[in-house]
C-alpha atoms as a PDB file:
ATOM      1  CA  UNK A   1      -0.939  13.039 -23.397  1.00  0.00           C
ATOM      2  CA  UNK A   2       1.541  14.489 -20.984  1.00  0.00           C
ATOM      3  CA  UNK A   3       1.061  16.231 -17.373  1.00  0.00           C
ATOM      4  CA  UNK A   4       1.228  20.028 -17.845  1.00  0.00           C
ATOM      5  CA  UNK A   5       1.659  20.979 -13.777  1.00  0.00           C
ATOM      6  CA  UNK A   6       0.775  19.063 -10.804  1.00  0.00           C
ATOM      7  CA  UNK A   7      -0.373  20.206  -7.945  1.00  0.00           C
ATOM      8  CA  UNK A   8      -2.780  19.965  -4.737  1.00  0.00           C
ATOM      9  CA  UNK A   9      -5.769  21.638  -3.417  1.00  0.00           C
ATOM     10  CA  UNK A  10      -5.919  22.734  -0.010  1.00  0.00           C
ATOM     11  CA  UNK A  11      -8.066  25.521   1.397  1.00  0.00           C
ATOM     12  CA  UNK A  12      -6.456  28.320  -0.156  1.00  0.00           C
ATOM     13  CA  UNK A  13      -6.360  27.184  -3.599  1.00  0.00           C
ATOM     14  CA  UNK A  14      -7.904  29.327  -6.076  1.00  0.00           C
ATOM     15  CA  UNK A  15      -8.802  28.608  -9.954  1.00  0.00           C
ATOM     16  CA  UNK A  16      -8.802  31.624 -12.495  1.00  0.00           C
ATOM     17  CA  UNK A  17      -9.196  31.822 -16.657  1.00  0.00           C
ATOM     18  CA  UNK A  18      -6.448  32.113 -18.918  1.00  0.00           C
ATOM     19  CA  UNK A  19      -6.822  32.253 -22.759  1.00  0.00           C
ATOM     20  CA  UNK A  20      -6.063  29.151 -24.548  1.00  0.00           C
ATOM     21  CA  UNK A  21      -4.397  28.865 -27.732  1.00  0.00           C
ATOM     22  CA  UNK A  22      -6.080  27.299 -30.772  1.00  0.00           C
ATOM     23  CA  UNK A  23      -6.330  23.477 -30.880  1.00  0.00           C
ATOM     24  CA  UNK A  24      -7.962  20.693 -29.498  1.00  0.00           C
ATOM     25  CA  UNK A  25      -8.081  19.587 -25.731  1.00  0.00           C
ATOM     26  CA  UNK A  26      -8.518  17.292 -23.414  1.00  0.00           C
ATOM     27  CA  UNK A  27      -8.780  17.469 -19.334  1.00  0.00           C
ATOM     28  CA  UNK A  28      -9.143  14.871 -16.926  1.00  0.00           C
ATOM     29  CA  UNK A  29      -8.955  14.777 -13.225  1.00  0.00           C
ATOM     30  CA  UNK A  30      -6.461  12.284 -11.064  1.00  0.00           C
ATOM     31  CA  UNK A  31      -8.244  12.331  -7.645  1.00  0.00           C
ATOM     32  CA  UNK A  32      -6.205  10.430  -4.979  1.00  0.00           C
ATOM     33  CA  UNK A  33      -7.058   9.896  -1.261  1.00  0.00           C
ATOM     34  CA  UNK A  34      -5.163   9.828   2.794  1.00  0.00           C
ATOM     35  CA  UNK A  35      -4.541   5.898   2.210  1.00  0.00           C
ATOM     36  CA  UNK A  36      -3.057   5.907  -1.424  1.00  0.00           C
ATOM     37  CA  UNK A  37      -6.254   5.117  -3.537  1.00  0.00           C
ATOM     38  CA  UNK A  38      -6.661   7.083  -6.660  1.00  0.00           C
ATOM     39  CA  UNK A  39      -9.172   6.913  -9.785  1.00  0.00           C
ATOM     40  CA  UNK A  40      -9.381   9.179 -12.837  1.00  0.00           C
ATOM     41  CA  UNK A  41     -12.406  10.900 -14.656  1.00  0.00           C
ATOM     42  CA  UNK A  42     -13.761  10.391 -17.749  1.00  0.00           C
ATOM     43  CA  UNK A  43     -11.662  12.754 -20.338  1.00  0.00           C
ATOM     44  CA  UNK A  44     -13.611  15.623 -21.964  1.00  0.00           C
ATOM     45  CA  UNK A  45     -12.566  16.814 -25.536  1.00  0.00           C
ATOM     46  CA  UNK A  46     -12.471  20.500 -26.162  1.00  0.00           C
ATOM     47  CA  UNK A  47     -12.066  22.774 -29.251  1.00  0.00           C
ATOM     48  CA  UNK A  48     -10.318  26.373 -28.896  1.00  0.00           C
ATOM     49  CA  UNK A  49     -10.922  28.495 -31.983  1.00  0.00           C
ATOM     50  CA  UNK A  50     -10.483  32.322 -32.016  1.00  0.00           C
ATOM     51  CA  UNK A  51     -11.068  32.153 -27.795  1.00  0.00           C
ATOM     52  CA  UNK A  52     -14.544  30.154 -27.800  1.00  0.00           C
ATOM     53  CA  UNK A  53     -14.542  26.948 -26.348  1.00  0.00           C
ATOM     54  CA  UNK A  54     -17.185  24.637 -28.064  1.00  0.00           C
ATOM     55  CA  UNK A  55     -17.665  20.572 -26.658  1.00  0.00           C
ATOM     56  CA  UNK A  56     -19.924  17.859 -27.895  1.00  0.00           C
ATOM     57  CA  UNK A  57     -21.718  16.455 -24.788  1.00  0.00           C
ATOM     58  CA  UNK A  58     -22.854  12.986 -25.564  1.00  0.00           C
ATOM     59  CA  UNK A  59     -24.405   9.769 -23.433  1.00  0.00           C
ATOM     60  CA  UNK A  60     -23.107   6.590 -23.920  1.00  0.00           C
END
């Protein structure tokens, strides 16, 4: 795992698509708050192949 950019959202941030190689990914969140506190999502594992993006959803 490594950070790939950090960065923070304000009012004028703005998200957009970019094509992913293929491979196997993961994303999670870092949220952090005014007084320092900070928790993480859950990860969510990803599979890139040919430009579709295909997950397995599943409840624990």
């Amino acid at each position: 795992m490594y950070t790939a950019e950090e960065f923070t959202v304000t009012a004028d941030t703005s998200f957009g698509e970019t094509a992913l190689p293929d491979g196997q990914f993961a994303m999670v969140f870092e949220m952090r708050d005014s007084a320092g506190n900070y928790a993480w999502s859950d990860a969510v594992i990803f599979d890139c192949l040919n430009g579709e993006i295909t997950t397995t959803v599943s409840a624990d």
